[in-house]
Each structure stands twice: as structure tokens, then as C-alpha cells.
N, C-alpha and C. Protein backbone atom coordinates (compact mmCIF):
# COMPACT_ATOMS: atom_id res chain seq x y z
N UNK A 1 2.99 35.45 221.59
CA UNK A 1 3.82 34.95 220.49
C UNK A 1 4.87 34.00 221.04
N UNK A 2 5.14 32.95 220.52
CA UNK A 2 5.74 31.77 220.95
C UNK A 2 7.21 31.90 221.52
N UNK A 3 8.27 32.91 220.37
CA UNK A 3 9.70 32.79 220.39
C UNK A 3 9.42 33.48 221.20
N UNK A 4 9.07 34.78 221.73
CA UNK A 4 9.53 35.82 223.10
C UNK A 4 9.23 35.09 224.28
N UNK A 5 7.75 33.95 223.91
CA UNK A 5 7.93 33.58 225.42
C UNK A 5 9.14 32.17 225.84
N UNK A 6 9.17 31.74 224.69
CA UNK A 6 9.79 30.43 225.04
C UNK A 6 11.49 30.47 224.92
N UNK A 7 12.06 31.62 224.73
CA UNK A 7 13.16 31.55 224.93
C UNK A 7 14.36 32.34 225.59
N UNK A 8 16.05 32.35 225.63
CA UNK A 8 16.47 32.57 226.95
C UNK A 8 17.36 33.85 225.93
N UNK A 9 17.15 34.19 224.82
CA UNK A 9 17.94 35.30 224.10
C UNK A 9 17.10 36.56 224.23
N UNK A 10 16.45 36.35 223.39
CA UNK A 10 15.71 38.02 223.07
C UNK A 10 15.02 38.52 224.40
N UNK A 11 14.32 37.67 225.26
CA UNK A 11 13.99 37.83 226.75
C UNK A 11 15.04 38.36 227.30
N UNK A 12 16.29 38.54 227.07
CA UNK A 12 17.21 39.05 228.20
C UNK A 12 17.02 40.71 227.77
N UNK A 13 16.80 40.81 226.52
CA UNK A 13 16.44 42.19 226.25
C UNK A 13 15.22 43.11 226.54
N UNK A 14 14.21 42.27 226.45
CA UNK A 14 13.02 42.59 226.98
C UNK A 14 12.74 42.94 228.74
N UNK A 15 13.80 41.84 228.94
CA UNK A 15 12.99 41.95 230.31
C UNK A 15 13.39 43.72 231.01
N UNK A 16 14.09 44.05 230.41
CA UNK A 16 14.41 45.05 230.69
C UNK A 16 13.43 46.71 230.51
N UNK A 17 12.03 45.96 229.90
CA UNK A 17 11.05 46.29 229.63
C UNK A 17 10.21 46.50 230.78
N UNK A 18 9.01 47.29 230.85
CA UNK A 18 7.95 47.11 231.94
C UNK A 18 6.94 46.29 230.91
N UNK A 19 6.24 45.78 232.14
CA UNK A 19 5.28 44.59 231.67
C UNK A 19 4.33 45.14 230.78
N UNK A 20 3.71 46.27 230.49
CA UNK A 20 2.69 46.87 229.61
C UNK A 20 4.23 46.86 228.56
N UNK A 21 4.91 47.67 228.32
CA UNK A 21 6.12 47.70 227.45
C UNK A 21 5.95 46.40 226.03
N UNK A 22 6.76 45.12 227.29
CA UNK A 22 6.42 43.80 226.67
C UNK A 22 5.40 42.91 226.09
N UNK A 23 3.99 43.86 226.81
CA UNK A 23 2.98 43.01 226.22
C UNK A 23 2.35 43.97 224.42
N UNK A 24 2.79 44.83 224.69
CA UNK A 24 3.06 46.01 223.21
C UNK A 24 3.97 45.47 222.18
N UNK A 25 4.66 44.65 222.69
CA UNK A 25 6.03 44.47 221.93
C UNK A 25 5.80 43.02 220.99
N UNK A 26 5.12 42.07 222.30
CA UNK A 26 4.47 41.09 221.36
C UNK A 26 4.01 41.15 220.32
N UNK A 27 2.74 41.96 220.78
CA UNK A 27 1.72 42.34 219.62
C UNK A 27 2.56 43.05 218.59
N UNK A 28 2.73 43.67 218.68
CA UNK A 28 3.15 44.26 217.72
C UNK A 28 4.46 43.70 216.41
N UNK A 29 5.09 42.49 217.35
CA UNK A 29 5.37 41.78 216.75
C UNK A 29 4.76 40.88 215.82
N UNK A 30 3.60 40.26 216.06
CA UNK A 30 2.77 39.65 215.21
C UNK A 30 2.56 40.66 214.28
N UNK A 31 1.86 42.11 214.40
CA UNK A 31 1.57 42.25 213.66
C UNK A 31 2.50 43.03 212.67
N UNK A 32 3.79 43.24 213.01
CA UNK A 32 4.80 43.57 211.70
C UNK A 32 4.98 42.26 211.01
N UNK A 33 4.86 41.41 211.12
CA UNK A 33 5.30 40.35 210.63
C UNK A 33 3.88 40.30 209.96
N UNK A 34 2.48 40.20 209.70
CA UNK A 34 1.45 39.86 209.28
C UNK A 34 1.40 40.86 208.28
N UNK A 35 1.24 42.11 208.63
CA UNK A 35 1.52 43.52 207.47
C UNK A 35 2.69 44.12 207.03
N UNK A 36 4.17 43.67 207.82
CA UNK A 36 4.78 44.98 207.80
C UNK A 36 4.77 46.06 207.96
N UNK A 37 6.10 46.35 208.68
CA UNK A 37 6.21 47.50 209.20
C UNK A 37 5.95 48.67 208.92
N UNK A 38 6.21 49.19 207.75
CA UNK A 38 5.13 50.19 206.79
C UNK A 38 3.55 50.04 207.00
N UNK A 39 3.16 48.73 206.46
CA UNK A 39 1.94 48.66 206.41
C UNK A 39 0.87 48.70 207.81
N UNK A 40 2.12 48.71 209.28
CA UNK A 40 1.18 48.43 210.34
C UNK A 40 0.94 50.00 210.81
N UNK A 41 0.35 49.97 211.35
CA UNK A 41 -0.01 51.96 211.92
C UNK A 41 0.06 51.74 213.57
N UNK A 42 0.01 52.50 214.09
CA UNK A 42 -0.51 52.53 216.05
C UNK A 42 -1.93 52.58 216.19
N UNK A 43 -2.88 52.71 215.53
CA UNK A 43 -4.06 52.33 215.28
C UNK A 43 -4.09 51.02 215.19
N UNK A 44 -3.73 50.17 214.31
CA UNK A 44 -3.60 48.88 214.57
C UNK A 44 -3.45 48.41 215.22
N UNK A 45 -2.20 48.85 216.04
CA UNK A 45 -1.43 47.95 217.33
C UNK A 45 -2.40 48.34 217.94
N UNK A 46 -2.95 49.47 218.65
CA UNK A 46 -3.83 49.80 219.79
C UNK A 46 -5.24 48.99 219.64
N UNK A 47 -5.77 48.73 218.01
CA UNK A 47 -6.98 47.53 218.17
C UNK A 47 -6.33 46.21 218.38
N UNK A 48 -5.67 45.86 217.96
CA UNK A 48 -5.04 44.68 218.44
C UNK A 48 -4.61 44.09 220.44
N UNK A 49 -4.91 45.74 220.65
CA UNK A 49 -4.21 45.88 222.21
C UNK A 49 -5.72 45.59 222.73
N UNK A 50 -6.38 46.20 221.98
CA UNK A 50 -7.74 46.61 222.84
C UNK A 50 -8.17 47.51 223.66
N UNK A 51 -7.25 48.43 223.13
CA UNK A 51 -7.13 49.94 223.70
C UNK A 51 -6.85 50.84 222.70
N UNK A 52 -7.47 52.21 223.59
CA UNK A 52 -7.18 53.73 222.50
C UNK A 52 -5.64 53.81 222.20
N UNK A 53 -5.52 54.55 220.56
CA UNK A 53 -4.29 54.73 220.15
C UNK A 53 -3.76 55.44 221.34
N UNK A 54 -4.20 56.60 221.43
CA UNK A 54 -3.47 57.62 222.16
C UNK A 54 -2.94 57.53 223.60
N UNK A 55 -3.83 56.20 224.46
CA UNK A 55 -3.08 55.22 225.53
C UNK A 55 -1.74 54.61 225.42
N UNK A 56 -1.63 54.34 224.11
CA UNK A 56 -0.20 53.98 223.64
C UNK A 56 1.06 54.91 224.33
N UNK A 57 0.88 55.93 223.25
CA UNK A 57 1.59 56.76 224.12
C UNK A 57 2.32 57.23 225.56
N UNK A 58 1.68 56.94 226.25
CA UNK A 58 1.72 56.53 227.53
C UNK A 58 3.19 55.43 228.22
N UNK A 59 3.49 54.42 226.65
CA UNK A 59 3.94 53.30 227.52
C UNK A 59 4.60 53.26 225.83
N UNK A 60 5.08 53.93 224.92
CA UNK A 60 5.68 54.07 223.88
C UNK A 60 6.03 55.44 223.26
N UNK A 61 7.16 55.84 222.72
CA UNK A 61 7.33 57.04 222.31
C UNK A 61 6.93 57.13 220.73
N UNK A 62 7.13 56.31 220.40
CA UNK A 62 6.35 55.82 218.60
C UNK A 62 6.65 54.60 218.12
N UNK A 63 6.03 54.15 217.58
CA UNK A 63 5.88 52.86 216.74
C UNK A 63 7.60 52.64 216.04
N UNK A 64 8.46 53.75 215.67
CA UNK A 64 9.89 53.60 215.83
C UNK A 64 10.54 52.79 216.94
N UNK A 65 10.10 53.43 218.03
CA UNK A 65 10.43 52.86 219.11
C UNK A 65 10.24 51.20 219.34
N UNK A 66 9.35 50.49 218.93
CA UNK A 66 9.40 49.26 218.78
C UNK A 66 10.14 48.80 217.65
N UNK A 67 10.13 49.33 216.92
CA UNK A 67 11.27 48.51 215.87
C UNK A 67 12.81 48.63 216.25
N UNK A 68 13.24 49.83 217.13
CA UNK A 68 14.59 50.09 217.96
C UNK A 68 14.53 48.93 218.80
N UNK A 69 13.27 49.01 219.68
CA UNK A 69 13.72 47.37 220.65
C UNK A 69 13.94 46.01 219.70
N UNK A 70 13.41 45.92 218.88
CA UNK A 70 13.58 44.43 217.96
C UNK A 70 14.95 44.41 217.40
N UNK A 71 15.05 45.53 216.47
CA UNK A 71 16.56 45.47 215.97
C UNK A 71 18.12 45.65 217.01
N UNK A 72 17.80 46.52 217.92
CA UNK A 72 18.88 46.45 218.82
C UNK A 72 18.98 45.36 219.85
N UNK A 73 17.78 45.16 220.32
CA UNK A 73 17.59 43.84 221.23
C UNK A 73 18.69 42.61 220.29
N UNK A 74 18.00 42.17 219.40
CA UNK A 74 18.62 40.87 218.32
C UNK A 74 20.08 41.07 218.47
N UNK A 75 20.35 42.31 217.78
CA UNK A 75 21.94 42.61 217.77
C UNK A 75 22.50 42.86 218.61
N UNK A 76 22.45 42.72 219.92
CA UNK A 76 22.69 42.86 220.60
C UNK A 76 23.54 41.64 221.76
N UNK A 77 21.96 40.69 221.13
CA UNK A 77 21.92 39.26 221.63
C UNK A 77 23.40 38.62 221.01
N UNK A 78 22.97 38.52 219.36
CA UNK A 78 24.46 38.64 218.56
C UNK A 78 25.55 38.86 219.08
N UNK A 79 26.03 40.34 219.59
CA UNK A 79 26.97 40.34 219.81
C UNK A 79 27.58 39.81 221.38
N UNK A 80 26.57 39.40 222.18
CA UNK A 80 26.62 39.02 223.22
C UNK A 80 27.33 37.58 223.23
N UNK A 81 26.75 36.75 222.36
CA UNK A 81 27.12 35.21 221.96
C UNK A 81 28.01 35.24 221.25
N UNK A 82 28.75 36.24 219.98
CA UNK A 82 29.63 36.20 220.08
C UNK A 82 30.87 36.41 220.67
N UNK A 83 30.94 37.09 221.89
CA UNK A 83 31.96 37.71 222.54
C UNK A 83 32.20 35.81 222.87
N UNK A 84 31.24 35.12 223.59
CA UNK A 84 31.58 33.71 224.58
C UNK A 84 32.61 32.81 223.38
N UNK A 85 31.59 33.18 222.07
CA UNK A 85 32.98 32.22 221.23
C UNK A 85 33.95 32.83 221.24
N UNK A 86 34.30 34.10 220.82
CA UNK A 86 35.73 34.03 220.91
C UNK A 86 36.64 33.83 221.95
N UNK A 87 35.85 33.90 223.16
CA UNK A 87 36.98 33.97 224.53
C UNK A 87 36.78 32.51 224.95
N UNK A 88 36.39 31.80 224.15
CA UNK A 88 36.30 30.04 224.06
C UNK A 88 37.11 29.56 223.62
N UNK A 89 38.20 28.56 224.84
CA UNK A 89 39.54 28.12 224.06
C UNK A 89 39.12 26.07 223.53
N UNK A 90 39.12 26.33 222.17
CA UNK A 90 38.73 25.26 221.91
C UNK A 90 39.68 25.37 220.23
N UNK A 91 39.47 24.26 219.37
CA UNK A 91 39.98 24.42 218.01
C UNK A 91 39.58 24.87 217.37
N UNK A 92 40.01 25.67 216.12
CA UNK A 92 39.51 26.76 215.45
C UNK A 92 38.21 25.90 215.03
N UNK A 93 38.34 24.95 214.24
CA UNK A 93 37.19 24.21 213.75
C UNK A 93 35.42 24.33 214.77
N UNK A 94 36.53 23.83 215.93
CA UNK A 94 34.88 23.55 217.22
C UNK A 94 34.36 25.09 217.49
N UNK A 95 35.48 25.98 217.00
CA UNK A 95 35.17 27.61 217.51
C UNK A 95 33.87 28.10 216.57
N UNK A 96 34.19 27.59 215.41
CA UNK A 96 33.74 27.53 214.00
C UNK A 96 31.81 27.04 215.10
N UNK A 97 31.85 25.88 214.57
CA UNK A 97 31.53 25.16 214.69
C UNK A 97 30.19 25.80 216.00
N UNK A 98 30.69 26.57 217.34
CA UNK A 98 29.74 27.32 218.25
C UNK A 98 29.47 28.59 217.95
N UNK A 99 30.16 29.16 216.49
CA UNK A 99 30.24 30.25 216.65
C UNK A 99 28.39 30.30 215.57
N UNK A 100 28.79 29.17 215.15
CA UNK A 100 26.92 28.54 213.89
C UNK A 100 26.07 28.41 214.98
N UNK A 101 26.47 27.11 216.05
CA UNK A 101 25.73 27.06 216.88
C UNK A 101 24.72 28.44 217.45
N UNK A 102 25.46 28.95 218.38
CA UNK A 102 25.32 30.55 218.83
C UNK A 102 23.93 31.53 218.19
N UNK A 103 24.66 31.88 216.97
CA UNK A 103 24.33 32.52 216.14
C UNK A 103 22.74 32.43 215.79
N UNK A 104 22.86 30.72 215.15
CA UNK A 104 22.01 30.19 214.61
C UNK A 104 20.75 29.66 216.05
N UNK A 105 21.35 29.74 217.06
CA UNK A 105 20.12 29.55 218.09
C UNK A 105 19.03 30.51 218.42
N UNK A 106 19.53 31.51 218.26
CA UNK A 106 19.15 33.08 217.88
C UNK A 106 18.49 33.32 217.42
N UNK A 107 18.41 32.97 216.06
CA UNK A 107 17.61 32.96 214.97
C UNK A 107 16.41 32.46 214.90
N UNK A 108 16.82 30.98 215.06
CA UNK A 108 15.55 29.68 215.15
C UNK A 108 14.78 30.01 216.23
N UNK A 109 15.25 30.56 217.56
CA UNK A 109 14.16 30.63 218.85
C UNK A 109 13.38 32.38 218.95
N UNK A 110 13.77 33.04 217.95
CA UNK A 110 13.08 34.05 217.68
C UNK A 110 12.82 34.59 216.06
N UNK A 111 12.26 33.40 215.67
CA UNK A 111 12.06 33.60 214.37
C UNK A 111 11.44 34.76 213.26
N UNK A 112 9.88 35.28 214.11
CA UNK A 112 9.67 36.59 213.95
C UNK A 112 10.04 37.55 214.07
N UNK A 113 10.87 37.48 215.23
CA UNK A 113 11.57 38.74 215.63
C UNK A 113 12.88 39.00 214.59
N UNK A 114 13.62 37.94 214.44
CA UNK A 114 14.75 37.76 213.35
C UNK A 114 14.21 38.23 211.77
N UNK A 115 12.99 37.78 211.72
CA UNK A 115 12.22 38.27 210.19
C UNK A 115 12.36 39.73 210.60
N UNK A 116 11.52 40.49 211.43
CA UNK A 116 11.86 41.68 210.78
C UNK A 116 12.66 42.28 211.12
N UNK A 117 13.52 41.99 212.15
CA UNK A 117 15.36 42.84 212.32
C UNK A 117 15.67 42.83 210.94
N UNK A 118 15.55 41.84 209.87
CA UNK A 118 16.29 41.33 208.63
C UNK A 118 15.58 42.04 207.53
N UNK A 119 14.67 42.36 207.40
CA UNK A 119 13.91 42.98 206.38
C UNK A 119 13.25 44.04 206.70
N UNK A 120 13.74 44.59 208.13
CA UNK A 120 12.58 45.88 208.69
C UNK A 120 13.50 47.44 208.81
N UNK A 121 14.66 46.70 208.91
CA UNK A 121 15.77 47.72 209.78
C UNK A 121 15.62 48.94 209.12
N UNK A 122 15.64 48.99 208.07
CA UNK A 122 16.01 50.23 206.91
C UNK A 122 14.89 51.35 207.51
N UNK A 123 13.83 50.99 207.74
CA UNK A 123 12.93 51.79 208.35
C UNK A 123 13.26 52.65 209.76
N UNK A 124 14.49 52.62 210.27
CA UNK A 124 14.91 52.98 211.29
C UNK A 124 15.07 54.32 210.85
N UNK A 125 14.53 55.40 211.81
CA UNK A 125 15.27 56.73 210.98
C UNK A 125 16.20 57.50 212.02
N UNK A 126 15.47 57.73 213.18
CA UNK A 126 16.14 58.01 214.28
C UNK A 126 17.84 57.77 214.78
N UNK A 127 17.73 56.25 214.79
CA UNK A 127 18.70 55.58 214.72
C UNK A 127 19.99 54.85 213.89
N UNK A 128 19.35 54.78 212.39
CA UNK A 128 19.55 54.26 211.91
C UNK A 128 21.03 54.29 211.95
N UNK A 129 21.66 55.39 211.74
CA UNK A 129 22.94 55.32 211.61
C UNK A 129 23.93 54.67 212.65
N UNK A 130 23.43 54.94 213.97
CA UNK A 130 23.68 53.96 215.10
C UNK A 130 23.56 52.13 214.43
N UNK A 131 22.95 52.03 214.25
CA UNK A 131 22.42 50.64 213.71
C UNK A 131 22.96 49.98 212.66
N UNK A 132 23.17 51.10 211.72
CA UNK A 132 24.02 50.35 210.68
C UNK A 132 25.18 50.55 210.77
N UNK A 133 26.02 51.13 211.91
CA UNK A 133 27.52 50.48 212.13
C UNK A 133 27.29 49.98 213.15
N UNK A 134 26.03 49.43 214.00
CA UNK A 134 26.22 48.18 214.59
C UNK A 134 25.97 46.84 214.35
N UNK A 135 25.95 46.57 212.89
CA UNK A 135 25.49 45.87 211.99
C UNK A 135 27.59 45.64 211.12
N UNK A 136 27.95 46.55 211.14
CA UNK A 136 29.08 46.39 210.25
C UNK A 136 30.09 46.47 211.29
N UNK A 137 29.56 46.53 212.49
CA UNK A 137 31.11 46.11 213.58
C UNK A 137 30.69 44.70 213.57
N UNK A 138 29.64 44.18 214.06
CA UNK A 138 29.51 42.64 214.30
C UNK A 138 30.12 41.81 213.03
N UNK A 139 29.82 42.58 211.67
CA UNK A 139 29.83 41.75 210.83
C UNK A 139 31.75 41.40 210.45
N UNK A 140 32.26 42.68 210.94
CA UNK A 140 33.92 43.17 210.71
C UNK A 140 34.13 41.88 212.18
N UNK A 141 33.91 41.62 213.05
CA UNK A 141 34.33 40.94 214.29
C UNK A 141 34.44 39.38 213.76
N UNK A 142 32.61 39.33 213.35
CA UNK A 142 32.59 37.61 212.48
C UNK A 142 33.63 37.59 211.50
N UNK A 143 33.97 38.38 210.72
CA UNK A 143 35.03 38.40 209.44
C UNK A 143 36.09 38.12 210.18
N UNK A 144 37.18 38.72 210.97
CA UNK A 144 37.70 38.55 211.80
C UNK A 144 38.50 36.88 212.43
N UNK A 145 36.75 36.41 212.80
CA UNK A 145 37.11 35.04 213.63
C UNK A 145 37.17 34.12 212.14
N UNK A 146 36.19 34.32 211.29
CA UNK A 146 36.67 33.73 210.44
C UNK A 146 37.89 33.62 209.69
N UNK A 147 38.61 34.34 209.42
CA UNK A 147 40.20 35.03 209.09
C UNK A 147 40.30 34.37 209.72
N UNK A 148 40.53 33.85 210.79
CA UNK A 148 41.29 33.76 211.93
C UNK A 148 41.41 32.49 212.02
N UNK A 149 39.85 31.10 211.82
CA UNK A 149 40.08 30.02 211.77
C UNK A 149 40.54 29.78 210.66
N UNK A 150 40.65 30.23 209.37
CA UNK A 150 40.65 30.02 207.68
C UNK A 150 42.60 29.21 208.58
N UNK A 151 42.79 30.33 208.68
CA UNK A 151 44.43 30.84 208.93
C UNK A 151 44.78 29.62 209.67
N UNK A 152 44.27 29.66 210.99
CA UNK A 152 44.67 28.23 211.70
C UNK A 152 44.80 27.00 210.86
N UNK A 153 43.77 26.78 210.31
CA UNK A 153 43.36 25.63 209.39
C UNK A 153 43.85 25.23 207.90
N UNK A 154 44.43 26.30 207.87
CA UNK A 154 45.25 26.21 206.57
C UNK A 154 44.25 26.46 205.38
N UNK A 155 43.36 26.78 205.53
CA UNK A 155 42.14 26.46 204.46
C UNK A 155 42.47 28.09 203.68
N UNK A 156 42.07 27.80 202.34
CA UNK A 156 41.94 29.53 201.10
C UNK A 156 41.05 29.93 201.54
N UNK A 157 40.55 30.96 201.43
CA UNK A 157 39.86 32.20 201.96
C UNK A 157 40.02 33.31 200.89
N UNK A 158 39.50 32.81 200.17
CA UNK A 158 39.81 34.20 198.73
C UNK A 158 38.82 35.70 198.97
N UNK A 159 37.99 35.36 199.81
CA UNK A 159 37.02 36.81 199.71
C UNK A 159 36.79 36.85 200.91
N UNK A 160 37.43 37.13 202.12
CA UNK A 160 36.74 37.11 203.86
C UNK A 160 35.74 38.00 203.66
N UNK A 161 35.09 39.06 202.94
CA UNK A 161 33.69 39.82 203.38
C UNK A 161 32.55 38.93 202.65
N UNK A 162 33.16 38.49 201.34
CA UNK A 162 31.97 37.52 201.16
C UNK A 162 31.48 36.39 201.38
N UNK A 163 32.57 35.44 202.05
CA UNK A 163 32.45 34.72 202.74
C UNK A 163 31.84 34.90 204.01
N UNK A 164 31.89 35.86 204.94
CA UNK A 164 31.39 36.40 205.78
C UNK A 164 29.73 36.66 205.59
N UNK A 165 29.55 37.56 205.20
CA UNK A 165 28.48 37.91 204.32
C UNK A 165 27.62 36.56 203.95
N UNK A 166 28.22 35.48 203.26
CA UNK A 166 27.35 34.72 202.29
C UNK A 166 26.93 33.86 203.94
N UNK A 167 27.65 33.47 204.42
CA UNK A 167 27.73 32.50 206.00
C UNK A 167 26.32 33.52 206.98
N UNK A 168 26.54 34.73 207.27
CA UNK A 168 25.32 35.38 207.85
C UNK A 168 24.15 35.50 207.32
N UNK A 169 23.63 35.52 205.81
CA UNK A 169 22.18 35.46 205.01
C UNK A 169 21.88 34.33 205.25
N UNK A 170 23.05 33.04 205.12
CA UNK A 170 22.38 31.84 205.43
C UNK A 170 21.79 31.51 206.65
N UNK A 171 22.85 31.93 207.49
CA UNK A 171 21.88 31.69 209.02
C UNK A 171 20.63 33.00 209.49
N UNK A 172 20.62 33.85 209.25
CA UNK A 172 20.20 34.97 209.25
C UNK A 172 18.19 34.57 208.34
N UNK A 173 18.77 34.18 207.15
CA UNK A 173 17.50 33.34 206.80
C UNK A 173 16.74 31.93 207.03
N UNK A 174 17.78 31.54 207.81
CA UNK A 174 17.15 30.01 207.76
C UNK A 174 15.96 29.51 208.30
N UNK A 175 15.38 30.85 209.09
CA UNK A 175 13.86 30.29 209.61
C UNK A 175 12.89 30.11 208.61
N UNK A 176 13.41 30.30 207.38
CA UNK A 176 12.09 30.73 206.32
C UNK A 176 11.80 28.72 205.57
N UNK A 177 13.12 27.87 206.12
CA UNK A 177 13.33 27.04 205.63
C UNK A 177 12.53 25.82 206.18
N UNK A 178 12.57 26.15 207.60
CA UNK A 178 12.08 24.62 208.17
C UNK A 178 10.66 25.29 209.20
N UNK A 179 10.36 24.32 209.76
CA UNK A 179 8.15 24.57 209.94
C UNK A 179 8.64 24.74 211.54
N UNK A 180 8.13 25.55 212.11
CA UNK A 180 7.29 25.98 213.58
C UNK A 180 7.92 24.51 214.48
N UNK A 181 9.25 23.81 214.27
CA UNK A 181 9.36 22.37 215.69
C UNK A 181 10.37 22.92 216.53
N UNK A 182 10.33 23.12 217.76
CA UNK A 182 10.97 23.65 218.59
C UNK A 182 12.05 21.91 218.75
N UNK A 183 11.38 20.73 218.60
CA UNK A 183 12.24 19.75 218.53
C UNK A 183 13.21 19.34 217.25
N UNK A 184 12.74 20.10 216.53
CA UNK A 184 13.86 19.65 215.30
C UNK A 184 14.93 20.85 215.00
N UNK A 185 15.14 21.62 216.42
CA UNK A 185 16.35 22.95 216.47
C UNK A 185 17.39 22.03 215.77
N UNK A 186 17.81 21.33 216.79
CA UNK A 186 19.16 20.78 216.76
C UNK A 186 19.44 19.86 215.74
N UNK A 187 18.45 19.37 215.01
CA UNK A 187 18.58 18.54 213.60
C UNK A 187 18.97 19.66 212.33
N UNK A 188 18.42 20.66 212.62
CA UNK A 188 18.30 21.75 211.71
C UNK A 188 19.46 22.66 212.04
N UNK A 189 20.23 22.88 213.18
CA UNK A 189 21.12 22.96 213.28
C UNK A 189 22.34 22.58 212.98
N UNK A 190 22.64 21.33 213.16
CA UNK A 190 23.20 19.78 212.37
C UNK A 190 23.44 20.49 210.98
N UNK A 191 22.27 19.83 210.19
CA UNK A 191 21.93 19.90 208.62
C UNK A 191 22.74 21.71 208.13
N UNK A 192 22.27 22.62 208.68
CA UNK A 192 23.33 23.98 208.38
C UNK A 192 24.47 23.77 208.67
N UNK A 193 24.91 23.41 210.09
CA UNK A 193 26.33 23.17 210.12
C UNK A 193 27.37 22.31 208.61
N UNK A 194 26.45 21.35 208.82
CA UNK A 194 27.59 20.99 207.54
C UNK A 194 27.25 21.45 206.20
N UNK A 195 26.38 21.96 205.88
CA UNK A 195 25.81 22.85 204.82
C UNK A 195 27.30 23.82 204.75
N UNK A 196 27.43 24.48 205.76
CA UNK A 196 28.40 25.73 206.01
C UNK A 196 29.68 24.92 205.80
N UNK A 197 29.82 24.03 206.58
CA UNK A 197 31.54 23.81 206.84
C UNK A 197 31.86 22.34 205.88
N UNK A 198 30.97 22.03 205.22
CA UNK A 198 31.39 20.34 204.23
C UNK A 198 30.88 20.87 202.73
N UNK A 199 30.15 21.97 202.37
CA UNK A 199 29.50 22.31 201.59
C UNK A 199 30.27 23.92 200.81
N UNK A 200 28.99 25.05 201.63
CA UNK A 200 29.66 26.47 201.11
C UNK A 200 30.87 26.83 201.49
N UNK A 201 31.73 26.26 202.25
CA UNK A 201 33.30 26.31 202.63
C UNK A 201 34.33 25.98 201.52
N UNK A 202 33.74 24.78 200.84
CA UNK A 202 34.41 23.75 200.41
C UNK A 202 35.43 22.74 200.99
N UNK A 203 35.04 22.44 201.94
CA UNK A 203 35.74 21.14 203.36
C UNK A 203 35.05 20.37 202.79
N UNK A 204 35.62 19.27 203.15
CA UNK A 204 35.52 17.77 203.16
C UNK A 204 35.89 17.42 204.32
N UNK A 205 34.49 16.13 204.48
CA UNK A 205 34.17 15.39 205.63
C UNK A 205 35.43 14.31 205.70
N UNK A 206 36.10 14.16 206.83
CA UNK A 206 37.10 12.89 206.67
C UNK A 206 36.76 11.84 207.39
């Protein structure tokens, strides 16, 4: 699968994987994304592997267990890139400005993987509760920096969670928007940025 191999985020999580681990993780990535996570079984993954279910086992504790590496891996990555913006002394605006970057690189270079962190999580059972306040600290931190540039900048800020909130679905979804070009990141990057900060902000370009 393209995003795990070709990029320098979600790989930092993986590698932390053994090599049978990662090559499970692929697959299995394709195939939550082709059926969903409900709909995929360890029967599946294991024909897809080309091996017996029960070999699985071996090199997985359950099909949970791969959806824990996808969703914690991502969020993880998240909160990793955000720590660099905030301890980045630059203007609130340019802070702004890497904090899309960041975020949004994330997204675009692991696009499958981002699909089902975003629509899979709930299926977590084990964990879940771990997960969903690590989902509402990141999101309380982004609220936060945002507060924080609104304030510098003089700009209204009438709702910081929904503003918050509305700023993460957008980047959070945006792979669904533009086609498979690893060269048109940074155009598509561009085009959201001012989407976010000339547009759903309400800023004006000067």
C-alpha cells in the first residue's frame, strides 16, 4: 500500500513493528478500507496473507489489535507534530499557518490509514476509552493554540470548540477531495490553507 511505504509519519510508528507485524498491517489496511472494519474478518486478512487464519495468531493478538496500531499510531503522529508547532517561535499567523501544514501532511501521505482512524475508531473496545481522551486532549491542545493565535491577532473567536472542531473535519477529511498525486500535496495544501485562514476564519487576504 502506497502511504505506509512512501512516507516519513505513520512509518515512525510502524517501524516499531516486526516485519511479519507490518506486512499484516498493510494488508489489512487495504482491506478495512475495501470492506470495513466490521465487514473484514481474520479469515480474510489470512486469505489475503496467503496463509492459515490461525498462523495469524502467532504475530497478532486480534484483529482489534490492528485497528489499536492504526488509530494510536495516527494520533500519535498528531500529537507528535503538534508539540514542534507549538515550541516554534514564529508569528501567531505562520504558527497557524504549520500548525495546517503539519497536520494536514499527515493526512494526505496516509490517506487510508487516516480513512479509517476517522470512521473506524468507535470499534475500539479494549481501548477505547484510552482513545477517546486521546482524541479530546489533542483536540483541547489544538483549541488552545488556536485561542491563543485568535488572541495575538486580535481576531473574534466566538466558539473556540467549534471552531476547533470545524478546522479538524476539514483537514481530517480532505483526502476524500483530491485524486491519488503525491505531486499536487503542496498545491492542495496551499488551496486548504487559505480555505481555513481567508475563508472559514473569516480573514481577509491583504
Amino acid at each position: 500500500m502506497e502511504e505506509l511505504n512512501q512516507n516519513n509519519y505513520f512509518c515512525s510508528h510502524i517501524m516499531e513493528l516486526k516485519e511479519k507485524q507490518r506486512k499484516i498491517l498493510d494488508v489489512a489496511v487495504e482491506l478495512f478500507k475495501e470492506k470495513g472494519y466490521m465487514g473484514s474478518s481474520v479469515r480474510d486478512l489470512a486469505t489475503k496473507l496467503n496463509i492459515k487464519a490461525a498462523s495469524l495468531y502467532a504475530h497478532i493478538r486480534s484483529k482489534e489489535e490492528i485497528l489499536e496500531w492504526i488509530c494510536f499510531g495516527i494520533a500519535n503522529d498528531f500529537f507528535t507534530e503538534l508539540q514542534i508547532v507549538k515550541s516554534t517561535n514564529v508569528n501567531p499567523q505562520e504558527k497557524l499557518n504549520l500548525f495546517i501544514d503539519k497536520h494536514l501532511s499527515i493526512v494526505l501521505r496516509n490517506r487510508d490509514v487516516t480513512h479509517i482512524y476517522s470512521n473506524e475508531w468507535k470499534h475500539l473496545e479494549e481501548r477505547l476509552p484510552e482513545f477517546v481522551e486521546l482524541r479530546k486532549k489533542y483536540q483541547q491542545e489544538v483549541e488552545e493554540l488556536i485561542s491563543e493565535i485568535y488572541k495575538a491577532e486580535n481576531w473574534e473567536l466566538k466558539s473556540p470548540t467549534f471552531t476547533t472542531r470545524f478546522i479538524l473535519h476539514t483537514l481530517n477529511n480532505s483526502y476524500f477531495w483530491f485524486k491519488r498525486n503525491v505531486d499536487s500535496t503542496v498545491d492542495i495544501t496551499d488551496e486548504i490553507r487559505d480555505k481555513i485562514l481567508y475563508g472559514l476564519l473569516g480573514n481577509h487576504k491583504s
